[in-house]
N, C-alpha and C. Protein backbone atom coordinates (compact mmCIF):
# COMPACT_ATOMS: atom_id res chain seq x y z
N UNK A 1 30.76 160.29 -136.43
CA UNK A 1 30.37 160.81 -135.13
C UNK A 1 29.06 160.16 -134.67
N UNK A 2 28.18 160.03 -135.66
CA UNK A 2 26.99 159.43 -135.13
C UNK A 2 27.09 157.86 -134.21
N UNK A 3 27.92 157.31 -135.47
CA UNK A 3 28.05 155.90 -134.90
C UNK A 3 28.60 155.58 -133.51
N UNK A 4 29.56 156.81 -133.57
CA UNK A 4 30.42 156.84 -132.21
C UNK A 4 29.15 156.80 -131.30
N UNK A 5 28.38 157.99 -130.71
CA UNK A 5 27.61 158.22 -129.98
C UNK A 5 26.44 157.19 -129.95
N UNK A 6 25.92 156.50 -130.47
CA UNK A 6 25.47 155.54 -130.69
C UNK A 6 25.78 154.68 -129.68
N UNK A 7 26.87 154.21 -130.33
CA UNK A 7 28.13 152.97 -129.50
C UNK A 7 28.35 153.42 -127.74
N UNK A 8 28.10 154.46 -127.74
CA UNK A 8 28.05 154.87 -126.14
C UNK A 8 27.03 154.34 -124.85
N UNK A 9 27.38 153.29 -124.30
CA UNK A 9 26.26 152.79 -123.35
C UNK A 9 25.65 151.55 -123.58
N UNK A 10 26.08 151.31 -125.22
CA UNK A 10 25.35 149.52 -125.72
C UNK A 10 26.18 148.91 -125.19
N UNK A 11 25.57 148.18 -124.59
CA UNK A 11 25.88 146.67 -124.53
C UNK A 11 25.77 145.42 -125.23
N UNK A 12 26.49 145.20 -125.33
CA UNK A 12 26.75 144.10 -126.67
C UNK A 12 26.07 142.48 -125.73
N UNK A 13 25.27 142.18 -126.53
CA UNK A 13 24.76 141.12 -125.52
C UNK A 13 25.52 139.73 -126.22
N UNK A 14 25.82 138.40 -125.37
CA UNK A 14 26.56 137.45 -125.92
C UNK A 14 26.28 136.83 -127.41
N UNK A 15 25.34 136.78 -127.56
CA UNK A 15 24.49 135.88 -128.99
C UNK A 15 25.21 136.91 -130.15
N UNK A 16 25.00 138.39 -129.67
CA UNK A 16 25.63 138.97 -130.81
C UNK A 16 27.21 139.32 -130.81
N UNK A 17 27.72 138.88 -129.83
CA UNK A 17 29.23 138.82 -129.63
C UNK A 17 29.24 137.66 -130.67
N UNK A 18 28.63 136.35 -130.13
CA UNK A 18 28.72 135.35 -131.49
C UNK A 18 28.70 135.45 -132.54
N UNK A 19 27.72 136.11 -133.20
CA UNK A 19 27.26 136.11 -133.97
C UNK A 19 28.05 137.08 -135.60
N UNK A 20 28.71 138.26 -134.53
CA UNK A 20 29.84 138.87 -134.82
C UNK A 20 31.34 138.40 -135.54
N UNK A 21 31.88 137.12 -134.27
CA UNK A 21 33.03 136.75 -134.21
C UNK A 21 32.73 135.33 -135.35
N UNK A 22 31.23 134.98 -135.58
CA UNK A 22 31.14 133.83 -136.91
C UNK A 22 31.31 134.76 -138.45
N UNK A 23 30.73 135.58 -137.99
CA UNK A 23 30.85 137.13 -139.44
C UNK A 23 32.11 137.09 -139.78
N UNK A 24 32.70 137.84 -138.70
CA UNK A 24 34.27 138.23 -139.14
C UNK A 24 35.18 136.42 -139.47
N UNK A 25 35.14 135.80 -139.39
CA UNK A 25 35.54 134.44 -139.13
C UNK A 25 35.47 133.86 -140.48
N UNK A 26 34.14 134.58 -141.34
CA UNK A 26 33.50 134.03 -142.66
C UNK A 26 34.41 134.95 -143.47
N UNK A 27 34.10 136.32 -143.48
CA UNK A 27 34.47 137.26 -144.06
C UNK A 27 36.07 137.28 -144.00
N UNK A 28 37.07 136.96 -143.06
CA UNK A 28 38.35 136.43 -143.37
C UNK A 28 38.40 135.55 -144.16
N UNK A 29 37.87 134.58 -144.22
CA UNK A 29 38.42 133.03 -145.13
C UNK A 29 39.09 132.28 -144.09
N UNK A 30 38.61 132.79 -142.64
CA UNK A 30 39.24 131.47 -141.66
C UNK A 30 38.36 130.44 -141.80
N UNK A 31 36.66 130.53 -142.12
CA UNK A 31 36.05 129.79 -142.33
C UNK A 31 35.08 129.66 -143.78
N UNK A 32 35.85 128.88 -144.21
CA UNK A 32 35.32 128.56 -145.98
C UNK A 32 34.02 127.53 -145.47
N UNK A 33 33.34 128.15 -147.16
CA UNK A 33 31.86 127.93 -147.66
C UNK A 33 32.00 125.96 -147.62
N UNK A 34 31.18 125.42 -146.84
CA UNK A 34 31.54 124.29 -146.19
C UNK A 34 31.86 123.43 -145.00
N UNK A 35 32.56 124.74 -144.34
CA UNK A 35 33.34 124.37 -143.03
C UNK A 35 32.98 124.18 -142.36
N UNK A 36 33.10 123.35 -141.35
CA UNK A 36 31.95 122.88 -139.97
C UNK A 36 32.21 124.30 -138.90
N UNK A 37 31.11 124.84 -138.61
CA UNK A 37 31.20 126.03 -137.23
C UNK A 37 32.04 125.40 -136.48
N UNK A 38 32.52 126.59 -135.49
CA UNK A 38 32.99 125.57 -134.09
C UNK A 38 32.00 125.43 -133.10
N UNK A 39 32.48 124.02 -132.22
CA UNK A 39 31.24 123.47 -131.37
C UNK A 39 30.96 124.32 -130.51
N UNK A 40 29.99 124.19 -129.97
CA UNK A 40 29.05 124.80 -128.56
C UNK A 40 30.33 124.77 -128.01
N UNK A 41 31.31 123.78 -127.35
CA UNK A 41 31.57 123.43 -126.36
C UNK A 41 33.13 124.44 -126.55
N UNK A 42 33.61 124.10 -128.11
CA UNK A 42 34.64 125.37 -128.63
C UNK A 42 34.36 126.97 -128.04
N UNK A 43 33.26 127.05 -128.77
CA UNK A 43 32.58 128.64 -128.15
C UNK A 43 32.27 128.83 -127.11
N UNK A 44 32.13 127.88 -126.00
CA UNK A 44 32.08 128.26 -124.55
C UNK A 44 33.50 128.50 -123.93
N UNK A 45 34.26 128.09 -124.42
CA UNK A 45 35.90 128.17 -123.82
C UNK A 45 35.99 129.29 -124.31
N UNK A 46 35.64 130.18 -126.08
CA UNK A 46 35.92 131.15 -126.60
C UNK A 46 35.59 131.99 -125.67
N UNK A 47 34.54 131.92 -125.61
CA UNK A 47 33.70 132.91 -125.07
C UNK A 47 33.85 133.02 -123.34
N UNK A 48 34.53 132.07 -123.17
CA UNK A 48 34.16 131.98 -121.16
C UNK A 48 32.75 132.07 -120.62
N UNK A 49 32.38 131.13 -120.93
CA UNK A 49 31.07 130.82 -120.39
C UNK A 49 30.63 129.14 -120.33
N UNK A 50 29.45 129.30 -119.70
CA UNK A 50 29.02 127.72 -119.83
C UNK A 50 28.15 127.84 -121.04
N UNK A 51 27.75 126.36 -121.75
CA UNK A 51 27.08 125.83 -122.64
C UNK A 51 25.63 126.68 -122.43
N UNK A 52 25.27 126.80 -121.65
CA UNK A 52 23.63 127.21 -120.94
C UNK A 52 23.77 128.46 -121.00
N UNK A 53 24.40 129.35 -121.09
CA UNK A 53 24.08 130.94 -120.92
C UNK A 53 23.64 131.46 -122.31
């Protein structure tokens, strides 16, 4: 319950949307110890945004 109420009204700002979706990404084994990140230019299509935001 706490967490719930918490979660009420945040806004998740983009860096930690990133920052999130590289977590979960690691923590699957989609991306093994080694693996090149995906580019800026990958994560701007992910994400729908430009390079600059």
């Amino acid at each position: 319950m706490k967490q719930r109420l918490a979660a009420i009204g945040t806004v998740e700002t983009l860096p930690h949307r990133v920052a999130t979706f590289l977590s979960r990404e690691i923590e699957s084994g989609e991306l093994n110890p080694g693996a090149r990140l995906p580019t800026e230019q990958e994560l701007s299509e992910k994400f729908g945004v430009s390079r600059n935001v």
